[in-house]
Protein backbone atom coordinates (compact mmCIF):
# COMPACT_ATOMS: atom_id res chain seq x y z
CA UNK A 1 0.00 0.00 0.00
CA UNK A 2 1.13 3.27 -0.35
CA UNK A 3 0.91 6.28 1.81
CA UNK A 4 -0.43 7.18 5.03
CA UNK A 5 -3.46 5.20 4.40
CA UNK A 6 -2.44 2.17 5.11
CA UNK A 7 -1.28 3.21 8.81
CA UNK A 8 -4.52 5.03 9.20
CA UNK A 9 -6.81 2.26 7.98
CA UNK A 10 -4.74 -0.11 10.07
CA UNK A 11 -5.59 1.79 13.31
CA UNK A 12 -9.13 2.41 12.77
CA UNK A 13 -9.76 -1.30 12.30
CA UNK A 14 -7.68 -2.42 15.61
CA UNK A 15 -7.16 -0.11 17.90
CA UNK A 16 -9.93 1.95 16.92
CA UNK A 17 -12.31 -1.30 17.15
CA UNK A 18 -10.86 -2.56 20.12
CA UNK A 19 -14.04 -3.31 21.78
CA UNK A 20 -14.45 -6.21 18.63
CA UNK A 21 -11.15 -7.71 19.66
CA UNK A 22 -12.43 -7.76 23.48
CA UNK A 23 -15.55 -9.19 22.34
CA UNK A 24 -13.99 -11.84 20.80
CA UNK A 25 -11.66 -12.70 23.26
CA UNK A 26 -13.78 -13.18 26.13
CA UNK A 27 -16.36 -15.47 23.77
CA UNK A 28 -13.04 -17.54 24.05
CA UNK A 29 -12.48 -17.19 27.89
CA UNK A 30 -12.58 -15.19 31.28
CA UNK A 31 -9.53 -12.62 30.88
CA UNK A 32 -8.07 -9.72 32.43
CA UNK A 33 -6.81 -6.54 30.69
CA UNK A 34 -3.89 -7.30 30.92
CA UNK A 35 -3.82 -10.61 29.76
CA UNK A 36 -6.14 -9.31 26.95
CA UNK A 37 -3.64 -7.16 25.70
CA UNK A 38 -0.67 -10.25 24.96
CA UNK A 39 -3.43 -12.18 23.88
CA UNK A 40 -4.95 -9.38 21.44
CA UNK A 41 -0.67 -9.09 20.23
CA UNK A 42 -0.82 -12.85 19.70
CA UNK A 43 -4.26 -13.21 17.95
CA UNK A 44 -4.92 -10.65 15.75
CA UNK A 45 -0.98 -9.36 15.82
CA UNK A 46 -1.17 -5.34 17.14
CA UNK A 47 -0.54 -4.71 21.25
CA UNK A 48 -3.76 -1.64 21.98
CA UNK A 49 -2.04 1.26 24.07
CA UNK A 50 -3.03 -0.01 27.65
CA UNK A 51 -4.83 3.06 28.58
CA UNK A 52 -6.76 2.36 26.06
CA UNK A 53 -7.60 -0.77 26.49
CA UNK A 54 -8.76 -0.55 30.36
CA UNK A 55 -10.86 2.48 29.36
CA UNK A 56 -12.47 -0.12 27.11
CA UNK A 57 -12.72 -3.04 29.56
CA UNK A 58 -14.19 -0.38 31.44
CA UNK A 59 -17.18 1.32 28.88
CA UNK A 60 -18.15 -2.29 27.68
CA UNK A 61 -18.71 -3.42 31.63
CA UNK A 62 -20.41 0.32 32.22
CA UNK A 63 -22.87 -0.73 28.48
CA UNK A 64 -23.44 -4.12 29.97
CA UNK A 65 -21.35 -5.93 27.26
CA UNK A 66 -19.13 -7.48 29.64
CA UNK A 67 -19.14 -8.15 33.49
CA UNK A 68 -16.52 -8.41 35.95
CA UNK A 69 -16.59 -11.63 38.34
CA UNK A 70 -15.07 -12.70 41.37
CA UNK A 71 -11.75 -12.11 41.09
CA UNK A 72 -11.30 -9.66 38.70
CA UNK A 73 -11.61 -11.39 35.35
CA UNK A 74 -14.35 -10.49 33.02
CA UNK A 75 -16.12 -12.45 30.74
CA UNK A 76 -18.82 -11.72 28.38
CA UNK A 77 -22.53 -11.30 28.63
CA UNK A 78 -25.17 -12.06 26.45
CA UNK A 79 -25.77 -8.62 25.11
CA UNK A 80 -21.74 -8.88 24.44
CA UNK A 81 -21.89 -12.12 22.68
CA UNK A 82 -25.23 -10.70 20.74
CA UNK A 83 -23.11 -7.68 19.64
CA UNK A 84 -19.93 -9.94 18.82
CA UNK A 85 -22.13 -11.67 16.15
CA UNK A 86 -23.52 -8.27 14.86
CA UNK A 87 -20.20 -6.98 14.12
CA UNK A 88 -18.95 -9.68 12.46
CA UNK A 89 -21.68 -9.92 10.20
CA UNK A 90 -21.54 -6.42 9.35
CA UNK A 91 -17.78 -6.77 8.83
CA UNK A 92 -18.56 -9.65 6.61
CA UNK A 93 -20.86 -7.59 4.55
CA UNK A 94 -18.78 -4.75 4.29
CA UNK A 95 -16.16 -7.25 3.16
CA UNK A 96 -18.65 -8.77 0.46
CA UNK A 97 -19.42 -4.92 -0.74
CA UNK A 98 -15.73 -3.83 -1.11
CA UNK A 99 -14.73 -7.27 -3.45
CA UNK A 100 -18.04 -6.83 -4.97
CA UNK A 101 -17.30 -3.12 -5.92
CA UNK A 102 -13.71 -4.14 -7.43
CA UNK A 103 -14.74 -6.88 -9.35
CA UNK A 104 -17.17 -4.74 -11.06
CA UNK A 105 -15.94 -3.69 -14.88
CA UNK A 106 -14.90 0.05 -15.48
């Protein structure tokens, strides 16, 4: 790719979808921030900006996405797991639209 695009486009689909990757990872298993965060590097192969991702942790428990249990860990709710599902269908069709618009003669 060339330019700053590619940089840009990067961040706005990881760290500025985070909550997805959180999602995802706690359909998976209880986890902790911080154990979210090497998990997230492992997974999906960018490490979120810590900050940010406790501020997240914290607005999906606050939206009732996730909860917090005994112990600290969190692990995700049914309205989390509902959204999960939304988003990657919607990420699916906007994947569908894109090859479907560059397939499409000029």
């Amino acid at each position: 790719m060339i330019g700053k695009l590619p940089t840009r486009m990067l961040k706005g689909i990881t760290v500025g979808s985070l909550w997805m990757y959180v999602l995802a990872l706690l359909e998976g298993r209880p986890s902790y921030p911080y154990e979210a965060r090497k998990l997230i590097k492992e997974k999906f192969g960018f490490e979120p900006p810590i900050v940010t991702l406790y501020t997240t942790f914290y607005r999906l428990e606050r939206e009732g996405f996730i909860r917090k249990e005994e112990g600290g860990h969190y692990v995700l709710s049914e309205k989390g797991r509902e959204a999960l599902r939304e988003a990657i269908a919607l990420l699916r069709e906007i994947a569908r639209k894109l090859e479907e618009a560059a397939s499409q003669p000029r």
